[in-house]
N, C-alpha and C. Protein backbone atom coordinates (compact mmCIF):
# COMPACT_ATOMS: atom_id res chain seq x y z
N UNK A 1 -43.16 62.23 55.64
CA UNK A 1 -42.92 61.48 54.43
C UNK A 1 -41.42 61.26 54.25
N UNK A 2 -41.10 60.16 54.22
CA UNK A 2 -39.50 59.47 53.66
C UNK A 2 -39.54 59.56 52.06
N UNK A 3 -37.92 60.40 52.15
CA UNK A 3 -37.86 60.58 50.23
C UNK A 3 -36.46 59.85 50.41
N UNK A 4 -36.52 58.86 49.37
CA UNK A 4 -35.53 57.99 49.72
C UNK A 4 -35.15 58.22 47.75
N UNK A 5 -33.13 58.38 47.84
CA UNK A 5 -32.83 59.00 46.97
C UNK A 5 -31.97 58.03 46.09
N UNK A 6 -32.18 58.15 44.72
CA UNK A 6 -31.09 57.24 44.60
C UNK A 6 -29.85 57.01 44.76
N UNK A 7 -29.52 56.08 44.78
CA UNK A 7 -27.67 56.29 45.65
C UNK A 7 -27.17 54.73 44.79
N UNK A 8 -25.83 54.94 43.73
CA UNK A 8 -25.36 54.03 43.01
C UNK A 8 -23.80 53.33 44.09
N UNK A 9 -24.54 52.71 44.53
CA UNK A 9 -23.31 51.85 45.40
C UNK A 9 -22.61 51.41 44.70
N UNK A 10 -22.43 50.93 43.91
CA UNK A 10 -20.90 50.29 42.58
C UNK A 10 -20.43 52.00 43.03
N UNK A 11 -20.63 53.49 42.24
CA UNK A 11 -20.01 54.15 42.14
C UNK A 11 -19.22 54.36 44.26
N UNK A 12 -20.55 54.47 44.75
CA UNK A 12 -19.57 55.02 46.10
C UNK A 12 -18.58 53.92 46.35
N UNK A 13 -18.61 52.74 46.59
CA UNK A 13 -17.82 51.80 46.59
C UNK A 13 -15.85 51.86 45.94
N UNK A 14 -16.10 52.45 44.82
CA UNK A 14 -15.06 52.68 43.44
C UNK A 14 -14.92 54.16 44.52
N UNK A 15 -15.73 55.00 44.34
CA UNK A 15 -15.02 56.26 45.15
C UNK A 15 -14.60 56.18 46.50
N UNK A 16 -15.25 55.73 46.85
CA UNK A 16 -14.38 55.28 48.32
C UNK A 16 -12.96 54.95 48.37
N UNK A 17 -12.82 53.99 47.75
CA UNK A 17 -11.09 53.11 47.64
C UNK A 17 -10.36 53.98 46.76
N UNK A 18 -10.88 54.61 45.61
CA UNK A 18 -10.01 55.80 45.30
C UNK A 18 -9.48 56.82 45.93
N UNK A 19 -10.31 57.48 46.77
CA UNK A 19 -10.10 58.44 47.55
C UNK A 19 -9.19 58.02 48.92
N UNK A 20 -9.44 56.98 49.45
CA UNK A 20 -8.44 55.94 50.15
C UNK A 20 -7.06 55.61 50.25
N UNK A 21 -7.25 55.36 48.47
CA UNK A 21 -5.76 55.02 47.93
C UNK A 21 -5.07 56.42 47.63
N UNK A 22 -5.83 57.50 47.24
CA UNK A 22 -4.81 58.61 46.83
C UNK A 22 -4.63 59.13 47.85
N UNK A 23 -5.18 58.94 48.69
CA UNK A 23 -4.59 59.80 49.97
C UNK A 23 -3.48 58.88 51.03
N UNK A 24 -3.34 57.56 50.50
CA UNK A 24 -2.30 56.99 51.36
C UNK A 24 -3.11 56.43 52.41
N UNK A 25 -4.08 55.90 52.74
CA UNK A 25 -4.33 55.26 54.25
C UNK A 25 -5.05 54.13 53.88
N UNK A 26 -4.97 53.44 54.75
CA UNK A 26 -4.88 51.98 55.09
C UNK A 26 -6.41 51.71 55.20
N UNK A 27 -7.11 50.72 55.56
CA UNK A 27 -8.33 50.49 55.77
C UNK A 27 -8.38 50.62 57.31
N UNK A 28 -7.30 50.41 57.98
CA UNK A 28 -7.69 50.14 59.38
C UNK A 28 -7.46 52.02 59.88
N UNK A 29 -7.13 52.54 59.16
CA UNK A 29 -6.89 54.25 59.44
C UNK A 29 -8.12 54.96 59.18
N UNK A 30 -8.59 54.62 58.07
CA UNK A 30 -10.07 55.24 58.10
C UNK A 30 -10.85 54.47 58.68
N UNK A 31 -10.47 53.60 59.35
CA UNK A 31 -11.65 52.85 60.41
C UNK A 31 -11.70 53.59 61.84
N UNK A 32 -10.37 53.96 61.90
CA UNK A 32 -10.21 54.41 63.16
C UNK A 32 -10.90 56.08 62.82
N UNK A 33 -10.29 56.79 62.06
CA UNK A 33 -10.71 58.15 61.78
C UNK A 33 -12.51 58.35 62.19
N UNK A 34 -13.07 57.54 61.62
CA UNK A 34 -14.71 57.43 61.69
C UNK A 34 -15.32 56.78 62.55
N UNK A 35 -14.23 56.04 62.92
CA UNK A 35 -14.71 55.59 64.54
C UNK A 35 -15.96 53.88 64.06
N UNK A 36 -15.52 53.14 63.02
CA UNK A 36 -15.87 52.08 62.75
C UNK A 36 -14.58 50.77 62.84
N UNK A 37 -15.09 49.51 61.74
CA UNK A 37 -13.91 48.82 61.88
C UNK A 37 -13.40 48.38 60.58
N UNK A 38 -12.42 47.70 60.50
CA UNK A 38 -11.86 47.77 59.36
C UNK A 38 -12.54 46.68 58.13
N UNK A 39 -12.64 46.04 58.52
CA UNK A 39 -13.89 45.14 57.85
C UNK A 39 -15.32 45.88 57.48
N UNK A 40 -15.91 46.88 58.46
CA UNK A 40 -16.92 47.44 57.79
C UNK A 40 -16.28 48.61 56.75
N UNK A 41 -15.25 49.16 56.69
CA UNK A 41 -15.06 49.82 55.25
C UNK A 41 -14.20 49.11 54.40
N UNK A 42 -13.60 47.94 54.56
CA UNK A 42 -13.74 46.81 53.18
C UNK A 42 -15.62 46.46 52.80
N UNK A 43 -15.83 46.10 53.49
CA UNK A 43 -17.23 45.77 52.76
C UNK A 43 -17.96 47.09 52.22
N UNK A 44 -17.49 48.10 52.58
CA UNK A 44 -18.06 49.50 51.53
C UNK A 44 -17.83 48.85 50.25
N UNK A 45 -16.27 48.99 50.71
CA UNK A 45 -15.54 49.21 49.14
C UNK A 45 -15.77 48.25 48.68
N UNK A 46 -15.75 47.08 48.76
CA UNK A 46 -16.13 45.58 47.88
C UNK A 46 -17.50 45.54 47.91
N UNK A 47 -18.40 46.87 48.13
CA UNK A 47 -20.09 46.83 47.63
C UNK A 47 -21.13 45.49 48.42
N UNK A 48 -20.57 45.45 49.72
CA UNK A 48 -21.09 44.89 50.12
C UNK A 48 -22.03 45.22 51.28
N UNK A 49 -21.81 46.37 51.40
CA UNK A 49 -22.76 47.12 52.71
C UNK A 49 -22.78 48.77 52.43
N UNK A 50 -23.55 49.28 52.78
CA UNK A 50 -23.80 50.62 52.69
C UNK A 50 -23.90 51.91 53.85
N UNK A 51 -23.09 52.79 54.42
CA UNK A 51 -22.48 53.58 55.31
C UNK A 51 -24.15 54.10 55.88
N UNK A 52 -24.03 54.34 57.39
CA UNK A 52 -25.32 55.12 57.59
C UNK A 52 -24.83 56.36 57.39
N UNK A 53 -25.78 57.43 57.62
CA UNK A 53 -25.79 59.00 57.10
C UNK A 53 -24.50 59.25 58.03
N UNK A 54 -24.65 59.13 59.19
CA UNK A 54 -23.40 59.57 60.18
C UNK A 54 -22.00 58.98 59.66
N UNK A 55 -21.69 58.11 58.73
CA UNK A 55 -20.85 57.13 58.33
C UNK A 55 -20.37 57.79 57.38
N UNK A 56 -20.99 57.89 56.36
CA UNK A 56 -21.15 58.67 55.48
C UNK A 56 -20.46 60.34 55.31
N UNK A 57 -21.40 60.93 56.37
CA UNK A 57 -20.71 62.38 56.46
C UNK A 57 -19.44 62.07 56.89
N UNK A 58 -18.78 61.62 58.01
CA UNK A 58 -17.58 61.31 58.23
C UNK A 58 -16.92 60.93 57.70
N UNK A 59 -17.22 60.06 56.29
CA UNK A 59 -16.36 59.66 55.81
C UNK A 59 -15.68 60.92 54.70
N UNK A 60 -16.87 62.08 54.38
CA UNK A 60 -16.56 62.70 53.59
C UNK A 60 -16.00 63.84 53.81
N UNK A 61 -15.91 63.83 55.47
CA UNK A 61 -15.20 65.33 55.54
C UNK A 61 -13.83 64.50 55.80
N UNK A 62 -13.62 63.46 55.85
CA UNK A 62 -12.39 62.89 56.12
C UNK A 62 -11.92 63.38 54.85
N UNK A 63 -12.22 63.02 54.04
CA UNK A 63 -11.68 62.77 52.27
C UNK A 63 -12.05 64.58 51.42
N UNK A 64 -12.56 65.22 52.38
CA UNK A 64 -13.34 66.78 51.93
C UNK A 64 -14.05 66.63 50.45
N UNK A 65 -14.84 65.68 50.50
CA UNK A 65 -16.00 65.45 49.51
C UNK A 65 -17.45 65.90 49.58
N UNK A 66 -18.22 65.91 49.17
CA UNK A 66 -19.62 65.94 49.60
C UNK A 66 -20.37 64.87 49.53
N UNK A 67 -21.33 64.68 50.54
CA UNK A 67 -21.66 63.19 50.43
C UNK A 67 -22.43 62.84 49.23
N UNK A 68 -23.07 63.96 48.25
CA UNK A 68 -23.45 63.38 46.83
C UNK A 68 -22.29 63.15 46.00
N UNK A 69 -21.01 63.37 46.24
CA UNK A 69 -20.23 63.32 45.58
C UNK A 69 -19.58 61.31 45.95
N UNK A 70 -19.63 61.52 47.10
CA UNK A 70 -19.44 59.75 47.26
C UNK A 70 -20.43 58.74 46.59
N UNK A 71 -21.78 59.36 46.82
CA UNK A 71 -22.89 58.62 46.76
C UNK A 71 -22.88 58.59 44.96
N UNK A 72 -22.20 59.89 43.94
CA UNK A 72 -22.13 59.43 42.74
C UNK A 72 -23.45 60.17 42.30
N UNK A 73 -24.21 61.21 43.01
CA UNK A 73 -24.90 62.06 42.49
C UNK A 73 -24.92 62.91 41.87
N UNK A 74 -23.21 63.17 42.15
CA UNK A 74 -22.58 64.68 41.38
C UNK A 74 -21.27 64.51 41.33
N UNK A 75 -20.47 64.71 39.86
CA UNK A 75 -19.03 64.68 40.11
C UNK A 75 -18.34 65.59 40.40
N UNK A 76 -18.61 66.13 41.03
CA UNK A 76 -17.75 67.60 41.92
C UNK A 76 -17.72 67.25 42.93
C-alpha cells in the first residue's frame, strides 16, 4: 500500500531559496552539490517541479534540515 503524504510545495519552494540565500550559494552550486542542474532547482524554487525522495534528502543534508522540515511538515 502507497501512503502518499501531504507535502505544501509553495512552502518547500520559499524554504528552499531561503535556505539557499542564507547560506550564500548560487543555483548552479547546489546543482552541482546534488548532482542535478541548475534549472531543475530554479524550477523548485519558482514551484514549478517537485524534488524526487533522493533529491530531496540531498538537498537537506546539504542545508542540515529534515526533509519534513523542507516539505513544511514541521518547523524545526
Amino acid at each position: 500500500m502507497i501512503v502518499v503524504n501531504y507535502i505544501n510545495m509553495e512552502i518547500f519552494a520559499k524554504r528552499l531559496y531561503e535556505l539557499r540565500t542564507e547560506k550564500g550559494l548560487t543555483l548552479s552550486a547546489v546543482a552541482k552539490a546534488v548532482g542535478i542542474t541548475r534549472q531543475s532547482v530554479k524550477r523548485y524554487e519558482d514551484n514549478h517541479s517537485q524534488p524526487s525522495m533522493e533529491i530531496l534528502s540531498k538537498l537537506a543534508d546539504l542545508f542540515g534540515v529534515s526533509t519534513d522540515y523542507l516539505y513544511g511538515r514541521t518547523d524545526i
